[in-house]
C-alpha atoms as a PDB file:
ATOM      1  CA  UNK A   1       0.000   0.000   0.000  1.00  0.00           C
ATOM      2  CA  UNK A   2       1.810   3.574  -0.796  1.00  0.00           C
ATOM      3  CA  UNK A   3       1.150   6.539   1.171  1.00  0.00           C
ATOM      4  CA  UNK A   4       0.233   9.626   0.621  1.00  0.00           C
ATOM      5  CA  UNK A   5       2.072  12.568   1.585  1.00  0.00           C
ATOM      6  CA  UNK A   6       0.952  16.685   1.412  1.00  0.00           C
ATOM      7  CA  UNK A   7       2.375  19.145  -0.584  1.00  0.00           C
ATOM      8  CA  UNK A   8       3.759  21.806   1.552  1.00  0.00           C
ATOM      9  CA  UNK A   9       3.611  25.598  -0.005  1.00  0.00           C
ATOM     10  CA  UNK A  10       5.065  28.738   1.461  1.00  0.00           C
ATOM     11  CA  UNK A  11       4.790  32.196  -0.502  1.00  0.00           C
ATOM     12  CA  UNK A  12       8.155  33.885  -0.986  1.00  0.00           C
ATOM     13  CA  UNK A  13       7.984  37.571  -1.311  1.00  0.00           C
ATOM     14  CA  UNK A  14      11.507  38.259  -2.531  1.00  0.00           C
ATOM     15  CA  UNK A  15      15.183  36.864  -2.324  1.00  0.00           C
ATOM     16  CA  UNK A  16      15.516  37.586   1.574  1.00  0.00           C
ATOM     17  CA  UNK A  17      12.786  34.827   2.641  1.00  0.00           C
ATOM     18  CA  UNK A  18      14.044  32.425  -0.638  1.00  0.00           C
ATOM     19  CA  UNK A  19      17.369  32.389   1.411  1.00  0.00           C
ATOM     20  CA  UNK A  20      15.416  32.243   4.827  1.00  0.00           C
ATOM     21  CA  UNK A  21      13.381  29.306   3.572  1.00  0.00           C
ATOM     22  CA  UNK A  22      16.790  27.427   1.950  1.00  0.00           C
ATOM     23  CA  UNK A  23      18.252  27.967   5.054  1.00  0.00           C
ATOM     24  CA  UNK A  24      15.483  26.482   7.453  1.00  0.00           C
ATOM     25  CA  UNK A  25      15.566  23.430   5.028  1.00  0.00           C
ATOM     26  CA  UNK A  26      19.335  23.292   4.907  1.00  0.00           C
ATOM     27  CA  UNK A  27      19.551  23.288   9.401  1.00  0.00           C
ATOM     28  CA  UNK A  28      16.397  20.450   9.347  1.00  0.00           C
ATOM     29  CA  UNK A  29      18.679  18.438   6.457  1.00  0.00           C
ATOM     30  CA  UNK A  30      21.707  18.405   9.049  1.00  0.00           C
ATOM     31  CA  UNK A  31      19.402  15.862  11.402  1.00  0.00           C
ATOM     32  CA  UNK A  32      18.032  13.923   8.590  1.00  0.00           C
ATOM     33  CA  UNK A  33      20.025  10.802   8.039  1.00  0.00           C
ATOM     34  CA  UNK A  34      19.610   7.872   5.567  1.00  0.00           C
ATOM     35  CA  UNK A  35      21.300   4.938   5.297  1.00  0.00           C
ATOM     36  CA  UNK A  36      21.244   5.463   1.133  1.00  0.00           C
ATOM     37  CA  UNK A  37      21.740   8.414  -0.654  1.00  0.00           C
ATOM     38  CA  UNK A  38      19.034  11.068  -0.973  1.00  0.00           C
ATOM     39  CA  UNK A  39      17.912  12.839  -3.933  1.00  0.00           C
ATOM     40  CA  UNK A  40      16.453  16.020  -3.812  1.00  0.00           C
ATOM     41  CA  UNK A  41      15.073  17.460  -6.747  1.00  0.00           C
ATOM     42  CA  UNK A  42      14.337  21.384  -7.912  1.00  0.00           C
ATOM     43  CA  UNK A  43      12.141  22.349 -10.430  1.00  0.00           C
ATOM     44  CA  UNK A  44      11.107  25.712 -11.663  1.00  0.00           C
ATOM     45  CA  UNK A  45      11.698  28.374 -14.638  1.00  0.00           C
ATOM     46  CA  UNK A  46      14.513  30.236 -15.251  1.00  0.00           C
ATOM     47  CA  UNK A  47      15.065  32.501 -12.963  1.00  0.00           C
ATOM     48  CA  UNK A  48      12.814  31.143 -10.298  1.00  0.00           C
ATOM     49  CA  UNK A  49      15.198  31.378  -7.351  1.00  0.00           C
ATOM     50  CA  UNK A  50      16.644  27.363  -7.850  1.00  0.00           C
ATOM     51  CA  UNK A  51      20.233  27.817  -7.464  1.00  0.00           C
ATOM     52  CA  UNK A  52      19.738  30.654  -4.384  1.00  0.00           C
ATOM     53  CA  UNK A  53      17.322  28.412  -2.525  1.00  0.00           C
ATOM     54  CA  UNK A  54      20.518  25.490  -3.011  1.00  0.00           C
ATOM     55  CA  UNK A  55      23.163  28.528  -1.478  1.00  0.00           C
ATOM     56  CA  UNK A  56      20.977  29.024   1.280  1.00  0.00           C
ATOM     57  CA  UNK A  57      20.296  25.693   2.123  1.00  0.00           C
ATOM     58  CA  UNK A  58      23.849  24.699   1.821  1.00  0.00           C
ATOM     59  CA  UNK A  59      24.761  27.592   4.130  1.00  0.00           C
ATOM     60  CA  UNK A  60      22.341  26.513   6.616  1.00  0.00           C
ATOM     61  CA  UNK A  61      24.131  23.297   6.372  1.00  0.00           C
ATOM     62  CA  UNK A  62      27.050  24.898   7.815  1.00  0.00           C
ATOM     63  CA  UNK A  63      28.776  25.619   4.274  1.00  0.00           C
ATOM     64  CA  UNK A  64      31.008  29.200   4.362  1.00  0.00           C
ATOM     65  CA  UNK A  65      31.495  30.991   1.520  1.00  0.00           C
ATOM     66  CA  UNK A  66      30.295  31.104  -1.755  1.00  0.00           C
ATOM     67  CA  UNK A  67      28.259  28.512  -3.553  1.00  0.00           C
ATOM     68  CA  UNK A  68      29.056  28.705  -7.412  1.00  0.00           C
ATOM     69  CA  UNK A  69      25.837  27.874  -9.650  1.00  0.00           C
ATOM     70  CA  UNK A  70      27.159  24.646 -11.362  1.00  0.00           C
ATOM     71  CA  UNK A  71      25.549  25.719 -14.922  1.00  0.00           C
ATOM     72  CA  UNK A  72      28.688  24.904 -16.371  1.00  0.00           C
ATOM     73  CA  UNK A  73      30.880  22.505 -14.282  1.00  0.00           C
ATOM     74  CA  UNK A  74      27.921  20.700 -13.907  1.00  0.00           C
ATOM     75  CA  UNK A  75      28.352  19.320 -10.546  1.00  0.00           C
ATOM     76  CA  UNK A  76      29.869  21.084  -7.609  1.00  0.00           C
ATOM     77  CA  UNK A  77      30.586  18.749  -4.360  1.00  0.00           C
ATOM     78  CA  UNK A  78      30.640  19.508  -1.314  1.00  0.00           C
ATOM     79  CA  UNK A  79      31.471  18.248   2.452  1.00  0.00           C
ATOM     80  CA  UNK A  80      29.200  19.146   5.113  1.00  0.00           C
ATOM     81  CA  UNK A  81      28.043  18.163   8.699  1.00  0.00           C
ATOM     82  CA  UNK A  82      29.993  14.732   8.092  1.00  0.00           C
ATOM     83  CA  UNK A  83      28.379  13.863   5.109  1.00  0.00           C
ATOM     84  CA  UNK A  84      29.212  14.602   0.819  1.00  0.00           C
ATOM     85  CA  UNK A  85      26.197  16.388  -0.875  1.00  0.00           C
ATOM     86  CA  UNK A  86      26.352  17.483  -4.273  1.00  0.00           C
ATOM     87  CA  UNK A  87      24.302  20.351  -6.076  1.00  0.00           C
ATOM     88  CA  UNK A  88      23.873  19.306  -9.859  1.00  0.00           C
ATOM     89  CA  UNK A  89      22.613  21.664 -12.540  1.00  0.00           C
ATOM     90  CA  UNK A  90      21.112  19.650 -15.425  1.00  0.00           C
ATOM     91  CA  UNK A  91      19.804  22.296 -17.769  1.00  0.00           C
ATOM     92  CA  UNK A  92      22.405  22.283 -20.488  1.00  0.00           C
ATOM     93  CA  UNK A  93      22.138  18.428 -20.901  1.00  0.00           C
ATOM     94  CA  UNK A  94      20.422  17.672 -24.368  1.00  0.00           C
ATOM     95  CA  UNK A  95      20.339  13.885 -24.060  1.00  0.00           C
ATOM     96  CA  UNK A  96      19.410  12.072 -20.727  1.00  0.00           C
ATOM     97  CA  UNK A  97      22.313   9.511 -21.370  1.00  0.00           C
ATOM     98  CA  UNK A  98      24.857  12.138 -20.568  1.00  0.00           C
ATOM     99  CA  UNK A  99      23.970  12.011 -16.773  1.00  0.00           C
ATOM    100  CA  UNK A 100      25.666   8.247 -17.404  1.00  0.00           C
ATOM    101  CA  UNK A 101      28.313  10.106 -19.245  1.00  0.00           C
ATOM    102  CA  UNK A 102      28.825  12.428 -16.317  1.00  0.00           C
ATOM    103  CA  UNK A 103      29.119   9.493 -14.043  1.00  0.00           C
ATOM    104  CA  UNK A 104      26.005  10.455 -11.384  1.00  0.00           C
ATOM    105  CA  UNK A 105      25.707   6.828 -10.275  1.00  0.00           C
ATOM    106  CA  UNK A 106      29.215   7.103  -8.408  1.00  0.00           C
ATOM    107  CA  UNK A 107      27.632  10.414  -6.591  1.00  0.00           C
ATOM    108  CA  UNK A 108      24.997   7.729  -4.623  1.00  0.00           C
ATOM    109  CA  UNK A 109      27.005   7.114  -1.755  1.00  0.00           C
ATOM    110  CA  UNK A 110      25.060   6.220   1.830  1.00  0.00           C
ATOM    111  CA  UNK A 111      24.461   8.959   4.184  1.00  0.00           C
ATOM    112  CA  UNK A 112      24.812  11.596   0.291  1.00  0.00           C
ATOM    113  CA  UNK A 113      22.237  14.212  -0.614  1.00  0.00           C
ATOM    114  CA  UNK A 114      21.938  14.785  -4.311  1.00  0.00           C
ATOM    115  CA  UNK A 115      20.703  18.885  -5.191  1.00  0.00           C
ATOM    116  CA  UNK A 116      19.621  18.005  -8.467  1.00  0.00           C
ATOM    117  CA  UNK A 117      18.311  21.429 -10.536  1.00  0.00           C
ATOM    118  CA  UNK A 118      16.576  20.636 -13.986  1.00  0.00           C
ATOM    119  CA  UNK A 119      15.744  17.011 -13.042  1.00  0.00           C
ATOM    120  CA  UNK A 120      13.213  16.895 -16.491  1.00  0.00           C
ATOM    121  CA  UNK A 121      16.420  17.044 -18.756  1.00  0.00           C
ATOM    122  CA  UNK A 122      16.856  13.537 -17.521  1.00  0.00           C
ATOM    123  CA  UNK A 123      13.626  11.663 -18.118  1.00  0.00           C
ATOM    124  CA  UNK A 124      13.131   8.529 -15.966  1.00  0.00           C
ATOM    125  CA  UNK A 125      17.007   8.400 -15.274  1.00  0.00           C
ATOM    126  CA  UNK A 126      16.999   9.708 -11.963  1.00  0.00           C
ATOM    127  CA  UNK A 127      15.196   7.603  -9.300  1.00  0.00           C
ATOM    128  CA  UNK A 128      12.119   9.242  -7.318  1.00  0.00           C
ATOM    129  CA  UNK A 129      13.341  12.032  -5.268  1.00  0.00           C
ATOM    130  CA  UNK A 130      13.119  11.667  -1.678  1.00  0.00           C
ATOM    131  CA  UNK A 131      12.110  15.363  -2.015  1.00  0.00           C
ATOM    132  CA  UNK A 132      11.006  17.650  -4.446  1.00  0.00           C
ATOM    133  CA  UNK A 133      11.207  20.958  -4.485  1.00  0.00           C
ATOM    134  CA  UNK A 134       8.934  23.309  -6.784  1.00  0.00           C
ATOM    135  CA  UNK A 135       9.819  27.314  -7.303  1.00  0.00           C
ATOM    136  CA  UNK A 136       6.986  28.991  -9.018  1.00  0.00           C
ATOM    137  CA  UNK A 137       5.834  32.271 -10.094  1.00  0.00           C
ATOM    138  CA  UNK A 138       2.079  33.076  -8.956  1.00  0.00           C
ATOM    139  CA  UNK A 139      -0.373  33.990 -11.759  1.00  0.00           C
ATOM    140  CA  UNK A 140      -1.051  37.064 -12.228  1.00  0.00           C
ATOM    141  CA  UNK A 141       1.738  38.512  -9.691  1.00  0.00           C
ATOM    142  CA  UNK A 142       4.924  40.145 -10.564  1.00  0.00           C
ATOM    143  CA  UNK A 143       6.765  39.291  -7.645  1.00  0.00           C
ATOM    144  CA  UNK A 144       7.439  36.596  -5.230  1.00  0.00           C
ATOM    145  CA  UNK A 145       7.512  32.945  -5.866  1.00  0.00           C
ATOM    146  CA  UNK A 146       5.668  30.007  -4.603  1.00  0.00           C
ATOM    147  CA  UNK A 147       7.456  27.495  -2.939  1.00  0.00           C
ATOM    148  CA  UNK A 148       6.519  23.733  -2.850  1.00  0.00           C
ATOM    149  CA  UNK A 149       7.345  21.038  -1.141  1.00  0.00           C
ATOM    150  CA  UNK A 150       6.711  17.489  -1.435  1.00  0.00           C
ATOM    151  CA  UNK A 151       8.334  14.049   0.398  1.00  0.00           C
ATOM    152  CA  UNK A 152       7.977  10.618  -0.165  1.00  0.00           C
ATOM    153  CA  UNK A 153       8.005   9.103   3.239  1.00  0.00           C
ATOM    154  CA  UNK A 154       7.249  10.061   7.007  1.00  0.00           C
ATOM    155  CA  UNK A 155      10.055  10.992   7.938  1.00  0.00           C
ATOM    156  CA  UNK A 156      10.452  13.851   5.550  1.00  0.00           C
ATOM    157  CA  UNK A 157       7.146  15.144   5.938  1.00  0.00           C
ATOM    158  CA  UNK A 158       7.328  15.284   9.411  1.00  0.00           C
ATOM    159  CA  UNK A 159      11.101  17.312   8.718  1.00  0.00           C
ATOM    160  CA  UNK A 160       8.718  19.481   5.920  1.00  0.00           C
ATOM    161  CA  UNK A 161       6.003  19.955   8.662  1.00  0.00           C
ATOM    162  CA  UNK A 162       8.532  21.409  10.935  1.00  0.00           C
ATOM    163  CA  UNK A 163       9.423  23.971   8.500  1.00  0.00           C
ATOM    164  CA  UNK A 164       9.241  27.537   9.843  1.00  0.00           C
ATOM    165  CA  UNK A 165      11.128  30.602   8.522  1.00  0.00           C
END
């Protein structure tokens, strides 16, 4: 029998509560353990706020410094709280078989979170995300975006529940 699990949406005003929210998620990621990798997916249009939400959350993961957007390298890794996480930008992949190319399978280490921007590029490749994560503009506002959330087990919903920023 599957479960069923809420979406959770916040609206985001401007880049100060994007950061605020990436940062939350980033400090309730630091508790969350798994004995398998995790893959946590981001989704949105250009623009949307994708690879600041990833800079926040990595920050609130205890990452100084800056974050570089991966649009071209690809894949930036990373070592945090004890564990390797890696922030993926998939957008300028044309083909889905050049995530195998790019050697992603190597990246699902236990205890490894997987930020993986553009996850569409990639068709069925990538398995279900443990999280998804949805930046959207609101219709017929010029501002602001709509964050979503949505988790695939318990445990993550409860972490998604907790969410306050």
């Amino acid at each position: 029998m599957s479960e069923s699990f809420a979406n959770r949406s916040w609206f985001l005003s401007d880049e100060t509560q994007t950061r605020a929210a990436g940062m939350a998620l980033g400090h309730a990621l630091v508790g969350c353990s798994s004995p398998k990798a995790m893959i946590v997916t981001l989704q949105g249009d250009l623009g949307a706020g994708k690879t600041t939400l990833v800079s926040a959350l990595l920050h609130g993961m205890g990452h100084v410094g800056q974050v570089p957007s991966p649009t071209y390298t690809l894949i930036e890794p990373y070592e945090l709280a004890g564990r390797n996480l890696f922030h993926l930008d998939l957008y300028r992949l044309t083909d889905p078989q050049q995530l195998e190319d790019l050697g992603w399978r190597d990246l699902l280490q236990p205890g490894a979170i997987l930020f993986v921007e553009w996850p569409e590029r990639v068709g069925g490749y990538l398995p279900t995300a443990d999280l998804s994560v949805r930046l959207d503009y609101p219709d017929g506002l010029t501002s602001g975006r709509q964050l979503v959330l949505k988790t695939n087990s318990e445990s993550l919903q409860r972490l998604v529940d907790s969410l306050s920023f």
